[in-house]
C-alpha atoms as a PDB file:
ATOM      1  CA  UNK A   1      -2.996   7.975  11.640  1.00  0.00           C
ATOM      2  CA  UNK A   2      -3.033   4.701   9.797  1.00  0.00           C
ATOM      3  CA  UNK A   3       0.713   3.083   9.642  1.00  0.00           C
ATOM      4  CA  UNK A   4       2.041   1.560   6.561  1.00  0.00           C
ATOM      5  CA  UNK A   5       4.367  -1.520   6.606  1.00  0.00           C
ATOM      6  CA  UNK A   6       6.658  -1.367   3.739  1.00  0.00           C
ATOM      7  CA  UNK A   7       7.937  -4.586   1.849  1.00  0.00           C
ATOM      8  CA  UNK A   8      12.110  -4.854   1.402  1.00  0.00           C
ATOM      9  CA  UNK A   9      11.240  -4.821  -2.162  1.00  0.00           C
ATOM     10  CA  UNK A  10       9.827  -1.075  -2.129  1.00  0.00           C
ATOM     11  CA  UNK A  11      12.235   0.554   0.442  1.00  0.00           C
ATOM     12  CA  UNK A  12      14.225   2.051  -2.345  1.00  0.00           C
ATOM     13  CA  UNK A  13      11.635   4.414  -2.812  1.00  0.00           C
ATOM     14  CA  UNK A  14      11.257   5.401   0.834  1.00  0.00           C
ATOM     15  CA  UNK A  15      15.044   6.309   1.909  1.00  0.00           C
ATOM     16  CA  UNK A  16      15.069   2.876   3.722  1.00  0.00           C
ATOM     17  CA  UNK A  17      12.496   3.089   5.927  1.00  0.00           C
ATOM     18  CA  UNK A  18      10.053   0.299   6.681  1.00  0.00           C
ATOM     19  CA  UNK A  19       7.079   1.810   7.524  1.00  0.00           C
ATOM     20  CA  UNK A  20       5.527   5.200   7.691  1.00  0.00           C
ATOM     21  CA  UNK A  21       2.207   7.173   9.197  1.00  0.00           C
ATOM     22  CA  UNK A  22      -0.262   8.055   6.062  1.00  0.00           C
ATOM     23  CA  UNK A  23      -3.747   9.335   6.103  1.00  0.00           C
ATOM     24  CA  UNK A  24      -6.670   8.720   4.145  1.00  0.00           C
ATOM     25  CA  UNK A  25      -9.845   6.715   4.345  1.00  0.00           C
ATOM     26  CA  UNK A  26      -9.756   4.545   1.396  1.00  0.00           C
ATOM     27  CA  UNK A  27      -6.905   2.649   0.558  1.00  0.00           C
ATOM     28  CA  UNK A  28      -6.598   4.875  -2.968  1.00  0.00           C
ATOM     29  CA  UNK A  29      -5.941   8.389  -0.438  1.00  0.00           C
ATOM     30  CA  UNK A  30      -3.388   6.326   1.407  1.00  0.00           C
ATOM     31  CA  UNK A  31      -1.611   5.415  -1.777  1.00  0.00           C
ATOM     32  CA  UNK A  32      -1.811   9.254  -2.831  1.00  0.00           C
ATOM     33  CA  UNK A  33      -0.019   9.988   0.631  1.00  0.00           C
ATOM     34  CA  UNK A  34       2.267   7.437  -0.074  1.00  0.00           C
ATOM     35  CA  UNK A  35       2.721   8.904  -3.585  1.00  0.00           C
ATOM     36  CA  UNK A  36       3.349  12.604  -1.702  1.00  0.00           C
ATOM     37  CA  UNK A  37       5.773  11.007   0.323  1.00  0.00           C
ATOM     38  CA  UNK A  38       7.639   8.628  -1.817  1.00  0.00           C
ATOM     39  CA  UNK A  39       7.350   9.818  -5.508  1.00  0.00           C
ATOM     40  CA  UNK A  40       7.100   6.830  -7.607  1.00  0.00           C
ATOM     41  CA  UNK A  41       5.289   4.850  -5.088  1.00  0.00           C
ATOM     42  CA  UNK A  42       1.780   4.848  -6.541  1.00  0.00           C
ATOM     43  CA  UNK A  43       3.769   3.418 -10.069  1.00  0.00           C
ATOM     44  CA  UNK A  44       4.761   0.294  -8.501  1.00  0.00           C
ATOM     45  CA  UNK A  45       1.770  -0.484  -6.861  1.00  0.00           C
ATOM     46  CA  UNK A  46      -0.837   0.918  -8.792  1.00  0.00           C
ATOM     47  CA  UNK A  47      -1.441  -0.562 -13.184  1.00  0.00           C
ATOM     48  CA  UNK A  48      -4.289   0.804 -14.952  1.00  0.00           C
ATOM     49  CA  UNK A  49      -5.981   2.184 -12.221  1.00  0.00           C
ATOM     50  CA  UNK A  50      -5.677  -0.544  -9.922  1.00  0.00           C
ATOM     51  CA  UNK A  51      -3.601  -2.488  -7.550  1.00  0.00           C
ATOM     52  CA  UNK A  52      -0.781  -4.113  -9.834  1.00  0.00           C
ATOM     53  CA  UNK A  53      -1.330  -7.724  -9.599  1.00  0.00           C
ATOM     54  CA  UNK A  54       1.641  -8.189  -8.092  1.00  0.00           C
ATOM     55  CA  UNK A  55       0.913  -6.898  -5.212  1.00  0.00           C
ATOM     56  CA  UNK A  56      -0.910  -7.654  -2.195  1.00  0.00           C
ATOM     57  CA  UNK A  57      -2.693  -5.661   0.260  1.00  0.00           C
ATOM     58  CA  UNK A  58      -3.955  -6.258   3.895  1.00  0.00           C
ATOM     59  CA  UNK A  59      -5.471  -4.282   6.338  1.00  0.00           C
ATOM     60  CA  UNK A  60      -5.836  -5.091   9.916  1.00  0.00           C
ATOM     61  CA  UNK A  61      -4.603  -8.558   8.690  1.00  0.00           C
ATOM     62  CA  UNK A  62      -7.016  -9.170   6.011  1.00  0.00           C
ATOM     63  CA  UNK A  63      -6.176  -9.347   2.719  1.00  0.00           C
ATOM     64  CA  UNK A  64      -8.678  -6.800   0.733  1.00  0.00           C
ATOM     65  CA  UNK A  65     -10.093  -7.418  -2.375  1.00  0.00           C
ATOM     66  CA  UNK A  66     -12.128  -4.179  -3.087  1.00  0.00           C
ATOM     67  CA  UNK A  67      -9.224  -2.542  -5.058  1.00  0.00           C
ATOM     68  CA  UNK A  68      -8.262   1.237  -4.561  1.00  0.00           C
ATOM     69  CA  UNK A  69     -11.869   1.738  -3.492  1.00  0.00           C
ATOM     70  CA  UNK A  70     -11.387  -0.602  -0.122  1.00  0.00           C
ATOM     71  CA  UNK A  71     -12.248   1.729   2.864  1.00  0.00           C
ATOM     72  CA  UNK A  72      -9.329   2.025   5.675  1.00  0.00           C
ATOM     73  CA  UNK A  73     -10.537   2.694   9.149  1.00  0.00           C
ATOM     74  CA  UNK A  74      -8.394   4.979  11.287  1.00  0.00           C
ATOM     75  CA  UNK A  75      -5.683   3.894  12.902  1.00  0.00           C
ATOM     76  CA  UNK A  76      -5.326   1.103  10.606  1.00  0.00           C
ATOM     77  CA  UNK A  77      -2.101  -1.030   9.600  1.00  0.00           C
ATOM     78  CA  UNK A  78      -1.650  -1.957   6.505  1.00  0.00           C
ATOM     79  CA  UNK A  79       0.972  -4.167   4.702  1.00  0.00           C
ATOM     80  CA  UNK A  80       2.056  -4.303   0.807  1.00  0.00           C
ATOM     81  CA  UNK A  81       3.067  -7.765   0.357  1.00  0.00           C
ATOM     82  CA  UNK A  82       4.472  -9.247  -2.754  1.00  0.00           C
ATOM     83  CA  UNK A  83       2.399 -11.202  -4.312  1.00  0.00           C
ATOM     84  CA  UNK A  84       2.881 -15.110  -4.648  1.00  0.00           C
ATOM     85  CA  UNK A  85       2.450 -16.772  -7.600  1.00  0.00           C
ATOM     86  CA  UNK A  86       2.521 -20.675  -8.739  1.00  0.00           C
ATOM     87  CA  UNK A  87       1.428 -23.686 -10.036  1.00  0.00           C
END
């Protein structure tokens, strides 16, 4: 099972809890776990198909950048961060 570290920011959807065990193989089944889970998940990290910009994803503490489509080895961790933005 892959293990999903959940920002403060998006613990209101899951009861509280700061991380949970999903499975899938690309990072788009994880987010459907999540989704099975945690209704309303997938909305706030997921716009128009992919990840919402403000959102950042690592896995095995590398930031992604293949979208939804990324694969996720088992036994994975992965972290949603919040974005930063500036300039």
């Amino acid at each position: 099972m892959t293990t999903v570290f959940i920002p403060a920011l998006l613990r209101k959807l899951t009861g509280g809890k700061d991380r949970t065990s999903v499975t899938g193989s690309t990072l788009r089944e994880i987010i459907e776990d999540l989704e099975r889970q945690f209704p309303g998940f997938r909305d706030r990290v997921v716009e128009h198909g992919d990840l919402a910009g403000s959102i950042a994803v690592s896995i095995n503490g590398e930031v992604i950048t293949g979208g939804l489509s990324e694969p996720v080895p088992p036994a994975s961790e992965i972290h949603f961060v919040p974005a930063i933005a500036g300039g």
